[in-house]
Structures are given as C-alpha cells and as structure tokens.
C-alpha atoms as a PDB file:
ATOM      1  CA  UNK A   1       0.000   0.000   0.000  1.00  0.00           C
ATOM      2  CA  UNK A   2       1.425   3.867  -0.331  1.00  0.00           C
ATOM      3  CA  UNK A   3       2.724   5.096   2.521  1.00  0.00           C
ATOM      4  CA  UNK A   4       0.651   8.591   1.854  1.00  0.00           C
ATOM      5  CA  UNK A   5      -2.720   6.149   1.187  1.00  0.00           C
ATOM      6  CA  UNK A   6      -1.929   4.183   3.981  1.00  0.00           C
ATOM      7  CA  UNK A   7      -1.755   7.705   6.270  1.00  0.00           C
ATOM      8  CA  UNK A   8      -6.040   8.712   5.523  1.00  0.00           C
ATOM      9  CA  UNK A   9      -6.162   5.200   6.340  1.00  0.00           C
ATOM     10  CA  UNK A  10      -5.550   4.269   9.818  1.00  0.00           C
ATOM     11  CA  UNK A  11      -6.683   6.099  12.869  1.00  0.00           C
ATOM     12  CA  UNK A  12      -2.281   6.313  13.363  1.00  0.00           C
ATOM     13  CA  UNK A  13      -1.937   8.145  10.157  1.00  0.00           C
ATOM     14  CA  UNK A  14      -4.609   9.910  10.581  1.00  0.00           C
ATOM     15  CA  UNK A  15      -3.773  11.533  14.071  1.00  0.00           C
ATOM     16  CA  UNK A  16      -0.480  12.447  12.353  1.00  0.00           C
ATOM     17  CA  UNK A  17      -1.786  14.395   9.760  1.00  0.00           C
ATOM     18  CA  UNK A  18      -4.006  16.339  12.807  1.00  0.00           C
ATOM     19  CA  UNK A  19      -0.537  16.875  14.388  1.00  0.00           C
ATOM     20  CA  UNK A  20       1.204  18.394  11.255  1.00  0.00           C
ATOM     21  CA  UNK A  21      -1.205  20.227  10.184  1.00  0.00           C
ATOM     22  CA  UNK A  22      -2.546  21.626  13.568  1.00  0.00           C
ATOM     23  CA  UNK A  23       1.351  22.902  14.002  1.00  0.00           C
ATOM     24  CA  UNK A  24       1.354  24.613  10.574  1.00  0.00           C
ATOM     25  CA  UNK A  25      -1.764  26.411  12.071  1.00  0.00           C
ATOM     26  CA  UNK A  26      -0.730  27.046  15.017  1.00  0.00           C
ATOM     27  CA  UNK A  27       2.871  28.534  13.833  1.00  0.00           C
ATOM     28  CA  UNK A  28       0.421  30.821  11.263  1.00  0.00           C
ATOM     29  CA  UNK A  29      -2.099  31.962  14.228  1.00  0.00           C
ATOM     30  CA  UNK A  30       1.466  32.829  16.268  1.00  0.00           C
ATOM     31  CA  UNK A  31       3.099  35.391  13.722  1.00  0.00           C
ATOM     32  CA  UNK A  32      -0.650  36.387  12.424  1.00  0.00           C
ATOM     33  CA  UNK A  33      -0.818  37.719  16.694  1.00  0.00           C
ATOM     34  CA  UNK A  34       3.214  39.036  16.095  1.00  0.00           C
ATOM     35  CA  UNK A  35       2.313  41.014  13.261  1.00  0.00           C
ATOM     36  CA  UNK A  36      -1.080  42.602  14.519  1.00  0.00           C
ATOM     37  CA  UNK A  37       0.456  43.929  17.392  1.00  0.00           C
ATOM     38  CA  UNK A  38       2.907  46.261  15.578  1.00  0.00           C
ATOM     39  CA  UNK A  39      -1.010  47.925  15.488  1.00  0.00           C
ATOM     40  CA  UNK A  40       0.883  49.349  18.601  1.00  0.00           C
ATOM     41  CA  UNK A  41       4.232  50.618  17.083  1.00  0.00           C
ATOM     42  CA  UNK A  42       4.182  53.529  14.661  1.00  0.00           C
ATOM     43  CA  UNK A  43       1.595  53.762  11.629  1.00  0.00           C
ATOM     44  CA  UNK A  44       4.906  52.855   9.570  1.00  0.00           C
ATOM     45  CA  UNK A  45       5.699  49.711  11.005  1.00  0.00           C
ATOM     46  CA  UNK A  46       2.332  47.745  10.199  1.00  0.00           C
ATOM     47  CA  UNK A  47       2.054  49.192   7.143  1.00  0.00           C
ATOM     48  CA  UNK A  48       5.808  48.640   6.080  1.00  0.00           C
ATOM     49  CA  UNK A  49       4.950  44.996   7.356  1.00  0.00           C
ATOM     50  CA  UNK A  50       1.903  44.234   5.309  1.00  0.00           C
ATOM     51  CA  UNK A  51       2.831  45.946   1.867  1.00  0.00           C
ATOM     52  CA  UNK A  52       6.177  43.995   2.282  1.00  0.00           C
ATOM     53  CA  UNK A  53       4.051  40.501   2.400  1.00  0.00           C
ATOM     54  CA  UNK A  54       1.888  41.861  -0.598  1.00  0.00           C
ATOM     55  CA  UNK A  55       5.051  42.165  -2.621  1.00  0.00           C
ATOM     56  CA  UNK A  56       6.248  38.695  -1.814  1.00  0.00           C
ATOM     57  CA  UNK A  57       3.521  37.841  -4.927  1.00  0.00           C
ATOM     58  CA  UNK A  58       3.411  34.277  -5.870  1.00  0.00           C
ATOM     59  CA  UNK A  59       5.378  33.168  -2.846  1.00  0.00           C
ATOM     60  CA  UNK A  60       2.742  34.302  -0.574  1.00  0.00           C
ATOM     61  CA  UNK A  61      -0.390  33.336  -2.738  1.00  0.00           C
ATOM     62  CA  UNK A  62       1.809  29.620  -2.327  1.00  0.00           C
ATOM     63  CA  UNK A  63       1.654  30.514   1.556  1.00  0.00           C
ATOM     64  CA  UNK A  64      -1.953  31.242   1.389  1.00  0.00           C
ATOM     65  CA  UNK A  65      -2.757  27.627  -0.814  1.00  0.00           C
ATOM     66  CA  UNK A  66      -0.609  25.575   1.772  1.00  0.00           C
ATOM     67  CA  UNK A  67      -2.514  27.001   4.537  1.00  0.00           C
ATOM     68  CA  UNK A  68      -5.486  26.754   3.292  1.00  0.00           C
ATOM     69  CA  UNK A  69      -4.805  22.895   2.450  1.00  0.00           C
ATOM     70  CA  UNK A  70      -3.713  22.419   6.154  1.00  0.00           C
ATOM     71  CA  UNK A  71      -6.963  23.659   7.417  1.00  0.00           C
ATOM     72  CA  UNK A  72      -9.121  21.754   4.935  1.00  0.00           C
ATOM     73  CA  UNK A  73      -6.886  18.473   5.901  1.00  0.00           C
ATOM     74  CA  UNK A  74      -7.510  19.666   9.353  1.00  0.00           C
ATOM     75  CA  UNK A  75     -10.814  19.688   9.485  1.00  0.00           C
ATOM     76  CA  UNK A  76     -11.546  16.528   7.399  1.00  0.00           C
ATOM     77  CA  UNK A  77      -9.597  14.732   9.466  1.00  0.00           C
ATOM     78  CA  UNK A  78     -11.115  15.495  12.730  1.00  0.00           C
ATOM     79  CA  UNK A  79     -14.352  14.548  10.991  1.00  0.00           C
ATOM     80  CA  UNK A  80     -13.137  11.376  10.504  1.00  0.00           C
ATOM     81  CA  UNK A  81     -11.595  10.686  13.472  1.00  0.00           C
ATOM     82  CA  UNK A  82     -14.857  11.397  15.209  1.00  0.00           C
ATOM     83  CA  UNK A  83     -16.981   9.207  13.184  1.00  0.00           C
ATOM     84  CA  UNK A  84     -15.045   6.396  12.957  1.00  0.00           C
ATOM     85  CA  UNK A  85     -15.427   7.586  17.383  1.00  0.00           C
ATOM     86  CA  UNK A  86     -19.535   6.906  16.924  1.00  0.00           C
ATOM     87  CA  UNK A  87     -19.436   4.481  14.855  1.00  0.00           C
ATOM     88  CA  UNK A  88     -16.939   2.234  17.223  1.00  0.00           C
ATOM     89  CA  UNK A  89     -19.162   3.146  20.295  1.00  0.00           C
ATOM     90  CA  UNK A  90     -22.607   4.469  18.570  1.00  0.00           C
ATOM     91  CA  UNK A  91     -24.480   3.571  22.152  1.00  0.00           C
ATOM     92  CA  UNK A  92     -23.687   5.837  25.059  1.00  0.00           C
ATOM     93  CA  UNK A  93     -21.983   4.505  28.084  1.00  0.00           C
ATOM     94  CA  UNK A  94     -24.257   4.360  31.382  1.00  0.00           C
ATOM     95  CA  UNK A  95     -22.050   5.661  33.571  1.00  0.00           C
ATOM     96  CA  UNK A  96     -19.907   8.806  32.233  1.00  0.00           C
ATOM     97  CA  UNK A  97     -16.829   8.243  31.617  1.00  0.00           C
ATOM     98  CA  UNK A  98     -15.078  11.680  30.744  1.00  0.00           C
ATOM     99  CA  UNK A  99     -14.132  12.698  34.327  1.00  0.00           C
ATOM    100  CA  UNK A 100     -10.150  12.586  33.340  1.00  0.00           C
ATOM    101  CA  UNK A 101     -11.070  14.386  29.739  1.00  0.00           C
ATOM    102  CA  UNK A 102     -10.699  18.164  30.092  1.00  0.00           C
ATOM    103  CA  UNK A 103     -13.629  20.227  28.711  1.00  0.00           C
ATOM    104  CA  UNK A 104     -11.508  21.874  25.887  1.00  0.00           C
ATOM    105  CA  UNK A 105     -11.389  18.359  24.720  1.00  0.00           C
ATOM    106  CA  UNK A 106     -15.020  17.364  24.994  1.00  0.00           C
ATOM    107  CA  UNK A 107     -15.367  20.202  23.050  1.00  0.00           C
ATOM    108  CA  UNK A 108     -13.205  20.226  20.018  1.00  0.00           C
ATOM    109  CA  UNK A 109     -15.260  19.971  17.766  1.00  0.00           C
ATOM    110  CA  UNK A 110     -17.783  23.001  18.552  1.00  0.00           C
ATOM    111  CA  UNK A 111     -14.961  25.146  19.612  1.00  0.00           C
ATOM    112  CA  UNK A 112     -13.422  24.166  15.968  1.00  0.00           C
ATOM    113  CA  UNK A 113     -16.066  25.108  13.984  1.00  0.00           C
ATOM    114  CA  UNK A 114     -16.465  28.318  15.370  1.00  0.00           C
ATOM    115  CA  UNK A 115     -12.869  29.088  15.208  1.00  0.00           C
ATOM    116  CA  UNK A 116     -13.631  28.090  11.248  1.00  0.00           C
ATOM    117  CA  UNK A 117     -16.615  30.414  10.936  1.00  0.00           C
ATOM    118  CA  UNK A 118     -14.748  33.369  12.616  1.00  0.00           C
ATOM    119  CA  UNK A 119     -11.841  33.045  10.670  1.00  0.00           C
ATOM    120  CA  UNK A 120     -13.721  33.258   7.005  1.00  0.00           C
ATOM    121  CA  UNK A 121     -15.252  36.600   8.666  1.00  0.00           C
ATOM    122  CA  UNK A 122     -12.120  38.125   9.584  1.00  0.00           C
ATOM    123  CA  UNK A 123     -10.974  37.251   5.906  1.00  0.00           C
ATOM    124  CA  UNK A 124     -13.860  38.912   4.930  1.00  0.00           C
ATOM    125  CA  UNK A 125     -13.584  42.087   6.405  1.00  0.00           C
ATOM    126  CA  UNK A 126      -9.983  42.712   6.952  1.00  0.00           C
ATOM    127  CA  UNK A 127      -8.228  40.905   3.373  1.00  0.00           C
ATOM    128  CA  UNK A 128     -10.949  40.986   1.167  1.00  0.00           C
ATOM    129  CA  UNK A 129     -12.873  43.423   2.622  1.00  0.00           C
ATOM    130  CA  UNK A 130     -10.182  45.577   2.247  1.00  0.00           C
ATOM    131  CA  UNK A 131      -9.570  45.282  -1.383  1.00  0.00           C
ATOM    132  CA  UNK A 132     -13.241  45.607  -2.417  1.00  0.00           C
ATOM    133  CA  UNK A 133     -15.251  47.280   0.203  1.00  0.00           C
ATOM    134  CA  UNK A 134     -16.508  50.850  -1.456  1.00  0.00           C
ATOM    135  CA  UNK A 135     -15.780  52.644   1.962  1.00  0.00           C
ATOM    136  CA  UNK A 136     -12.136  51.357   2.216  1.00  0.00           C
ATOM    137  CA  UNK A 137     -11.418  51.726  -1.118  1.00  0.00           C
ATOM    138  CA  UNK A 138     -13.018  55.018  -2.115  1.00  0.00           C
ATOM    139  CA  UNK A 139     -12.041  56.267   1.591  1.00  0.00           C
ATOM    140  CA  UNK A 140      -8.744  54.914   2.346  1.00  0.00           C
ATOM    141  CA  UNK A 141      -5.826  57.332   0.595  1.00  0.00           C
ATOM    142  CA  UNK A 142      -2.801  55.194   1.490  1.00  0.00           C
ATOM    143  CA  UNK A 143       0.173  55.813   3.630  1.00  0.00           C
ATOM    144  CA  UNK A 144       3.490  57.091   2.728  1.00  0.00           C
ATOM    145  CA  UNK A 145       6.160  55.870   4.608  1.00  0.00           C
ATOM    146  CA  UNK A 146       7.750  58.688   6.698  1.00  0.00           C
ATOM    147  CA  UNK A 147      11.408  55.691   6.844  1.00  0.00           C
ATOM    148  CA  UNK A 148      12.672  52.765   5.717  1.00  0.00           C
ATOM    149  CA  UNK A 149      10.902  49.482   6.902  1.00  0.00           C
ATOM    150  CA  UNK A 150      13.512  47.298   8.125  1.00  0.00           C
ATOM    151  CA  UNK A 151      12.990  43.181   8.455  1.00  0.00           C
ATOM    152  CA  UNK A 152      15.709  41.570  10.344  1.00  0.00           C
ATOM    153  CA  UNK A 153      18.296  44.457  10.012  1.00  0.00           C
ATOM    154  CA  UNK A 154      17.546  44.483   6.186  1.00  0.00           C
ATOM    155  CA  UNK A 155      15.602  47.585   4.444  1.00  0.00           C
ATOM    156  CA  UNK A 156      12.582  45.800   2.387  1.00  0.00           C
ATOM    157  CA  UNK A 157      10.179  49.046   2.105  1.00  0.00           C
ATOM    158  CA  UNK A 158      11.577  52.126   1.107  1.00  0.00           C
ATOM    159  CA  UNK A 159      10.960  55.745   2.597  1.00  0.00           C
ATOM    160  CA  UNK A 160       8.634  58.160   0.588  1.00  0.00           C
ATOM    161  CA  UNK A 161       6.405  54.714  -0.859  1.00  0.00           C
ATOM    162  CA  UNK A 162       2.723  55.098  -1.022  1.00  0.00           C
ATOM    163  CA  UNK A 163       1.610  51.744   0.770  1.00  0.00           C
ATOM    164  CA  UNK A 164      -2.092  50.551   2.207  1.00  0.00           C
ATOM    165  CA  UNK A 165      -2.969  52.088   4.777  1.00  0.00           C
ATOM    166  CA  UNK A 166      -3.833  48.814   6.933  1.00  0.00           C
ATOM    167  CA  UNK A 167      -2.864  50.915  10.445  1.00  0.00           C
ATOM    168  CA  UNK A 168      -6.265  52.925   9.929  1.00  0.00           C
ATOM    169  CA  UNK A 169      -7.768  49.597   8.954  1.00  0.00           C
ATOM    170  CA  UNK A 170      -7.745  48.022  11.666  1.00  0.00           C
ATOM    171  CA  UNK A 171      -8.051  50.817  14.157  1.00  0.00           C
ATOM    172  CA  UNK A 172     -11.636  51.402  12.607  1.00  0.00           C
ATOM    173  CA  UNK A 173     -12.689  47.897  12.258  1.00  0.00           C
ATOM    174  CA  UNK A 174     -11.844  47.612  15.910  1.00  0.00           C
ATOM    175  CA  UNK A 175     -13.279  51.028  16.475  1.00  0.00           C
ATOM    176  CA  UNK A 176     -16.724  49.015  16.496  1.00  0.00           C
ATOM    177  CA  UNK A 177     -17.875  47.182  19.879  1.00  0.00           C
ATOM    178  CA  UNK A 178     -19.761  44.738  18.066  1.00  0.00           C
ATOM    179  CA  UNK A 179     -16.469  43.130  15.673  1.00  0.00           C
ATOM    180  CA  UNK A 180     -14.446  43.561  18.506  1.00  0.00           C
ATOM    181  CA  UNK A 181     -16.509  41.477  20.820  1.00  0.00           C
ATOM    182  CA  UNK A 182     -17.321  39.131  18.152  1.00  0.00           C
ATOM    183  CA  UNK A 183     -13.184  38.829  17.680  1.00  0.00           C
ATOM    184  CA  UNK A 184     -12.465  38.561  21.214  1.00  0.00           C
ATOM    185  CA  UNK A 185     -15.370  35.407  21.906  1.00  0.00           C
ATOM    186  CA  UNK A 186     -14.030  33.604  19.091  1.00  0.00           C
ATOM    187  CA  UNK A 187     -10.066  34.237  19.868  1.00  0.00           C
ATOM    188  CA  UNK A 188     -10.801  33.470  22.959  1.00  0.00           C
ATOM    189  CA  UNK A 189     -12.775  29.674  21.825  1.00  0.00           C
ATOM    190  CA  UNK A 190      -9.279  29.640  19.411  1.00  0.00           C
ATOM    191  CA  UNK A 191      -7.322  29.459  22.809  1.00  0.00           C
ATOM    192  CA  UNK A 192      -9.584  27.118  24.290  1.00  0.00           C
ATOM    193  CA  UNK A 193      -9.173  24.689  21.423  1.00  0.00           C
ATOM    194  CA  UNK A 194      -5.468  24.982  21.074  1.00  0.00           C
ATOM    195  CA  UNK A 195      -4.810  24.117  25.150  1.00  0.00           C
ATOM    196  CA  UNK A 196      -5.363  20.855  24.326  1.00  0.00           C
ATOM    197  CA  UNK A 197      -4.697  20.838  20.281  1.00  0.00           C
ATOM    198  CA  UNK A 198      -1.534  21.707  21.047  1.00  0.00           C
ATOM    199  CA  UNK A 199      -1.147  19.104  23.865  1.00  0.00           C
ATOM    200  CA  UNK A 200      -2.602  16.364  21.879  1.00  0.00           C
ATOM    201  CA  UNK A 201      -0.145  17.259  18.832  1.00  0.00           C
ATOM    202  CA  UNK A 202       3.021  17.060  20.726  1.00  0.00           C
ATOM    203  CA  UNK A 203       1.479  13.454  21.813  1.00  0.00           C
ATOM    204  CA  UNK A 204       0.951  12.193  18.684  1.00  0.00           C
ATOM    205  CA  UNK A 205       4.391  13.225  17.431  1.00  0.00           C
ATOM    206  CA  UNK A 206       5.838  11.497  20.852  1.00  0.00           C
ATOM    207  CA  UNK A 207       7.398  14.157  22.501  1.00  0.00           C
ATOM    208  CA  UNK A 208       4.783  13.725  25.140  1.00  0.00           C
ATOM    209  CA  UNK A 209       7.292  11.884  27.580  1.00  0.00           C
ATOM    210  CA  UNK A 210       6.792  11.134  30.997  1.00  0.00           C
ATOM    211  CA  UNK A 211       9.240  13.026  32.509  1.00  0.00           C
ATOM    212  CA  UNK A 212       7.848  16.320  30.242  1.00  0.00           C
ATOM    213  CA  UNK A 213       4.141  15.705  30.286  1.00  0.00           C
ATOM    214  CA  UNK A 214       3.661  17.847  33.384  1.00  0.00           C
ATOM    215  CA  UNK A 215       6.046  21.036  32.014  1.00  0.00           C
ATOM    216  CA  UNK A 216       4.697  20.450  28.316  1.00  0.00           C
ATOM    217  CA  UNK A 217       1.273  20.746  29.905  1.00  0.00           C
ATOM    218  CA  UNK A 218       2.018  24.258  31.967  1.00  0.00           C
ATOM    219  CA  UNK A 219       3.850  25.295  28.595  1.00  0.00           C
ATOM    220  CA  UNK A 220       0.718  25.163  26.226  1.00  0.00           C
ATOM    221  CA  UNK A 221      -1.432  26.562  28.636  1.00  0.00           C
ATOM    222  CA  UNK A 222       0.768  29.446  29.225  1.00  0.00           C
ATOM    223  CA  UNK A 223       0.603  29.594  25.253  1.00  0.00           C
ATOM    224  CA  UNK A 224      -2.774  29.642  25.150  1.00  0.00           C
ATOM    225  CA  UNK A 225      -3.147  32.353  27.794  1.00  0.00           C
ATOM    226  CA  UNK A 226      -0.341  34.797  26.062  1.00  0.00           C
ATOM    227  CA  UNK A 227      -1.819  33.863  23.131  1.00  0.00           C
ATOM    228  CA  UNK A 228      -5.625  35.282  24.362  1.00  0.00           C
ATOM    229  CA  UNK A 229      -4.241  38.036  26.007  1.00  0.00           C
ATOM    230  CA  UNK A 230      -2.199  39.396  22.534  1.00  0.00           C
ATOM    231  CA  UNK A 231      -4.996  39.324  20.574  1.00  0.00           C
ATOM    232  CA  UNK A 232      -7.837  40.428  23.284  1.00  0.00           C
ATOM    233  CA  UNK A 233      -4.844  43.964  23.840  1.00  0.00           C
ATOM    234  CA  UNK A 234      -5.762  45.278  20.347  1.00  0.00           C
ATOM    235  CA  UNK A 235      -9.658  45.425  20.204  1.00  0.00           C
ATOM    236  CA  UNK A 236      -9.031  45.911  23.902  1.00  0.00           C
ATOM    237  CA  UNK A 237      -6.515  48.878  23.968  1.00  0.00           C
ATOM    238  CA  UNK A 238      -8.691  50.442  20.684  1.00  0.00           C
ATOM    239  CA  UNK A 239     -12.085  50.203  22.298  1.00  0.00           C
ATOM    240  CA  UNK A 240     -10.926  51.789  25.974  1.00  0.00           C
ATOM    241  CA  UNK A 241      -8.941  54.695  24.451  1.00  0.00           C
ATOM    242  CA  UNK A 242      -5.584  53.539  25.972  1.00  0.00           C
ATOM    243  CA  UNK A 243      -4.234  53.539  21.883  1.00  0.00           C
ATOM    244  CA  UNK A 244      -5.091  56.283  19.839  1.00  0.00           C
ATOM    245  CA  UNK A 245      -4.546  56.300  15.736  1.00  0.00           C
ATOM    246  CA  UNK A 246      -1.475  58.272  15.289  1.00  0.00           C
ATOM    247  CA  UNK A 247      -1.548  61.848  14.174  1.00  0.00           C
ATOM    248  CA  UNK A 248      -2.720  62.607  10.453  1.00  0.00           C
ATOM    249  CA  UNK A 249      -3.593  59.207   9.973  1.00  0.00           C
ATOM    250  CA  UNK A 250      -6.697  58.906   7.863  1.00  0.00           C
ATOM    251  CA  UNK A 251      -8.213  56.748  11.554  1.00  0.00           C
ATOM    252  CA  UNK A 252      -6.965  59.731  13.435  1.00  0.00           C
ATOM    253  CA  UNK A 253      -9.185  61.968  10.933  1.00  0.00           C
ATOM    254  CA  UNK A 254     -12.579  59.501  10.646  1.00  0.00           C
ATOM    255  CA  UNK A 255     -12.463  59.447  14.905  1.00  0.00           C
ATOM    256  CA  UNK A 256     -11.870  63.031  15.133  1.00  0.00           C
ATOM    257  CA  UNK A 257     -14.509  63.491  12.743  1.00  0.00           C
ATOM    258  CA  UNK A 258     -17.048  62.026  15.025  1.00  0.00           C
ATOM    259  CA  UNK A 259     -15.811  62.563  17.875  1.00  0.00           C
ATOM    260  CA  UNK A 260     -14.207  66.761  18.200  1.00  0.00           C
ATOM    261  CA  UNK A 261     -12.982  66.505  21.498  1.00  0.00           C
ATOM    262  CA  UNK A 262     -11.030  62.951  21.093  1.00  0.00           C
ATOM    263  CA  UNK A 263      -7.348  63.319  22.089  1.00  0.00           C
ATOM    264  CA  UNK A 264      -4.996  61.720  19.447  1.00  0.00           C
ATOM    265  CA  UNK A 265      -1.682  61.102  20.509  1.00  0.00           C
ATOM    266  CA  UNK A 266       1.441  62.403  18.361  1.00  0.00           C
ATOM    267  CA  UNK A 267       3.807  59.969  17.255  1.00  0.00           C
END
C-alpha cells in the first residue's frame, strides 16, 4: 500500500496528519498575533509589514494555498476521526466516563467550527474586505512611509512609498464594539481549542514523555493564555482609548470626525 494512502487510512496516520497540520496552524495563528500587534508601534511599522508581504507575490499566494490545504486536511480529518469515534461506540456509556477528559477536549469539535466560521469573517472584512469594500477603497488614501521598513536588520520598504494604509484599517474595524466582541469570543474559543490541540499534537508526534508531560502541559497553557491576552490587547486597547490612531492618519481623521474633542496622541 502507499505510505501517503496508507496515512487517511488508519486512525495512526490519521492523528499524524491532525498533528502536522494543527502545528502549521498554530505557527500561522502565532506570527498572524506578532504582526497585529505592531497595530501598537508607529503607523509605519504595520504598514511597512503588510505591503512587504503583498510584494512577496506568488510566494505568498503559495503561503496562502498551503494554509489553506492544512486547514481543509484539518478539518476533514477530525471529521473522521470522530466518526469512525460513533461508529466504534454508537451507544452511550451508562455511567460517564469523561471525568479525566478536560472540557476543551469534549469540546473540540464546537470550539473548531467556530474558530472556522470566525476566521472566514475576519478574511472577509480585513483581506478581502479591504480590497473591495466601497468605503475602504473610495475612503482609504494610502500611507506614505515617513522611513525605511527594516525586516531583520535588512531595508525591504523604502521611505517616501505610497503603501495601504492597513494601520487605519484596523483601528476602525476595531473602532466598532460589536467586531471587537465578536473577535475577542471567538479568539478566545481559538485558545480554548489549542490548550489541548496543542497538547494532543506534541502526543501524537511522541514528545509527550513522561518526565515532560507535566512542564509540556504548563507550557501550552501558558501559550494559550499569552496567546488570548495578545490578541484580546488590540480590540481591547482600541475600544478603551488607551491607543489612539497616530496623528494625520486617515483613523486619526474619521475618529476626530465624530468625535471633536477625542485626544490623538502624536507619534
């Protein structure tokens, strides 16, 4: 039999693919959180960041298709696994049995959908949304960059470039209670799903050892909590008035603009 027939197969192989591909997500959710929060650093540094990913071209549209394959794998998979589950014990036990199993693994599979729903929203309204929405793109004038945007010590945006401006983007999305509690629930169910995703992955993969178990454990729950907290700052921080768009910033103008009195700081 193939080896990669033999791996959609068996309940083994089929775990495995779970593990690899839940670590390609999880490594994509992790510098998706790295990159949002330069939200906090100057308008230049977001911006600089996103219009440099937009140039990679084909590279990142290959990005895009891999992920996208990992979370369709991801998915199926899990749908497997859990009806080959039923169909090995279709009747309910008397007695329950799940007193060991932690409820972010009872609950997998709701807290996974979800997670799916919210993230074809937030594609919605902050990639494509972006590109074709008549208020961002009638609205939106772009950003020059006031410097150079600098990637690991190495200039990849230069000064005086007209870029997107994605800063103002996402302060305004944000700027609404409703997306921002709607992001926060469902990062928050993300979290929840990866404490024991995560766990379960570096099982499968056998790195689960005795001796680690107990640290690996405190390790992806940490993870998970750093991981809420990150993404609940922005919407968070945006919503309270604690970050302010930066001066002459087209979100600077829109919140002045319906607010007079709001205080935006100078950068």
């Amino acid at each position: 039999m193939n080896p990669v027939c033999s791996l959609f197969r068996t309940s083994i192989g089929k775990k495995f693919i779970m593990a690899i591909t839940g670590a390609a997500l999880i490594a994509f959710v992790t510098g998706h959180l790295v990159g949002n929060l330069e939200i906090f650093a100057s308008p230049g540094t977001i911006n600089g960041y996103a219009h440099f990913l937009q140039s990679l071209g084909p590279v990142l549209w290959i990005e895009r298709l891999i992920l996208l394959a990992c979370a369709i794998l991801h998915v199926w998979v899990a749908t497997q696994l859990t009806i080959e589950n039923y169909q090995a014990r279709p009747e309910k036990y008397d007695i329950n049995h799940t007193i060991r199993a932690t409820l972010s693994s009872r609950t997998m599979r709701w807290t996974g959908a979800i997670v799916g729903a919210f993230i074809a929203y937030h594609l919605a309204q902050f990639t494509v949304g972006f590109a074709v929405a008549r208020d961002f793109k009638a609205a939106l004038p772009g950003y020059v960059m006031q410097s150079d945007f600098h990637l690991l010590g190495i200039p990849v945006v230069a000064r005086d470039l007209a870029v997107a401006d994605v800063y103002s983007m996402v302060f305004l999305g944000f700027s609404h209670p409703a997306v921002s509690l709607f992001y926060v629930i469902a990062v928050g169910l993300l979290s929840f799903h990866l404490a024991h995703g995560a766990e379960s992955m570096f099982q499968t993969l056998g790195w689960k050892s005795g001796p680690w178990a107990g640290l690996l454990k405190k390790a992806v729950v940490l993870y998970c909590v750093l991981y809420f907290l990150g993404n609940l700052a922005i919407p968070g921080a945006i919503l309270t008035g604690l970050a302010r768009p930066a001066h002459g910033t087209y979100a600077a103008q829109r919140i002045e603009a319906a607010v007079p009195s709001a205080a935006v700081t100078q950068r």
